[in-house]
Protein backbone atom coordinates (compact mmCIF):
# COMPACT_ATOMS: atom_id res chain seq x y z
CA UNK A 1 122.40 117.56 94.00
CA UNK A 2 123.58 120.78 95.90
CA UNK A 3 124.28 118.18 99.18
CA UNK A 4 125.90 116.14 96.98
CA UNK A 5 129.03 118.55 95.48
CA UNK A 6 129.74 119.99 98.95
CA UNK A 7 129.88 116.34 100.73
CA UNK A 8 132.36 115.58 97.78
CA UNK A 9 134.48 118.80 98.91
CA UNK A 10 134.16 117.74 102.65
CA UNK A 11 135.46 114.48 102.03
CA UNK A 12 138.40 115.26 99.57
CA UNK A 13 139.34 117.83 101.80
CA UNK A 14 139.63 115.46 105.10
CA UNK A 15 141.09 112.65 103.20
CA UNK A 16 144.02 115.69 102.09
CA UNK A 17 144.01 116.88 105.15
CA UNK A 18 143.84 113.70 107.86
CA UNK A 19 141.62 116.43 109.86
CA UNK A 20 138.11 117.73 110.40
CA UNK A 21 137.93 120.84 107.29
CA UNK A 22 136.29 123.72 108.91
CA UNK A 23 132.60 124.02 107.24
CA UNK A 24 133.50 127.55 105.75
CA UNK A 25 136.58 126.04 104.11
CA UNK A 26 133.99 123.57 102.44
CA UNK A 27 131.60 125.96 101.55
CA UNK A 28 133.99 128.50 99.78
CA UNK A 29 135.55 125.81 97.50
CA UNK A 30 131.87 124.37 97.41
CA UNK A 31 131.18 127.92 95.72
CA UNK A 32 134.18 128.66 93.98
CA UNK A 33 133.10 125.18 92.06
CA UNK A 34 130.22 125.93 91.64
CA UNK A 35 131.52 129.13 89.82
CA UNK A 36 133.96 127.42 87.87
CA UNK A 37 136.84 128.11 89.13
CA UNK A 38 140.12 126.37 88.98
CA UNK A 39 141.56 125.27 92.40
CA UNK A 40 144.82 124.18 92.46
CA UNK A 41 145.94 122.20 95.74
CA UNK A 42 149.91 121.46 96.13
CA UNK A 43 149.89 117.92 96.70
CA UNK A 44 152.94 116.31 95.79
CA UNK A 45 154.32 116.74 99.40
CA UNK A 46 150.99 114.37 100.60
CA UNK A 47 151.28 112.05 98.05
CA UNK A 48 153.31 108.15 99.13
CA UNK A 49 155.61 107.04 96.52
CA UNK A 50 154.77 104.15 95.16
């Protein structure tokens, strides 16, 4: 289940960012998860209107 939470964070994080996420990017948030803590990512400039 471990593999499973951090390819979740890989894959929101290249779909957000249209790049490659460095894998100590994914593993922090994978750990600050992990820990419970809130992450809040600014997305309304990334976000089509509909």
């Amino acid at each position: 289940m471990t593999g499973h939470l951090r390819d979740g964070v890989h894959q929101a994080l290249r779909r957000f960012t249209q790049e490659q996420p460095p894998a100590c990017q994914v593993d922090s948030l994978t750990a600050l998860i992990r820990r419970g803590v809130r992450i809040d990512w600014p997305a309304s400039d990334r976000l089509s209107c509909a």
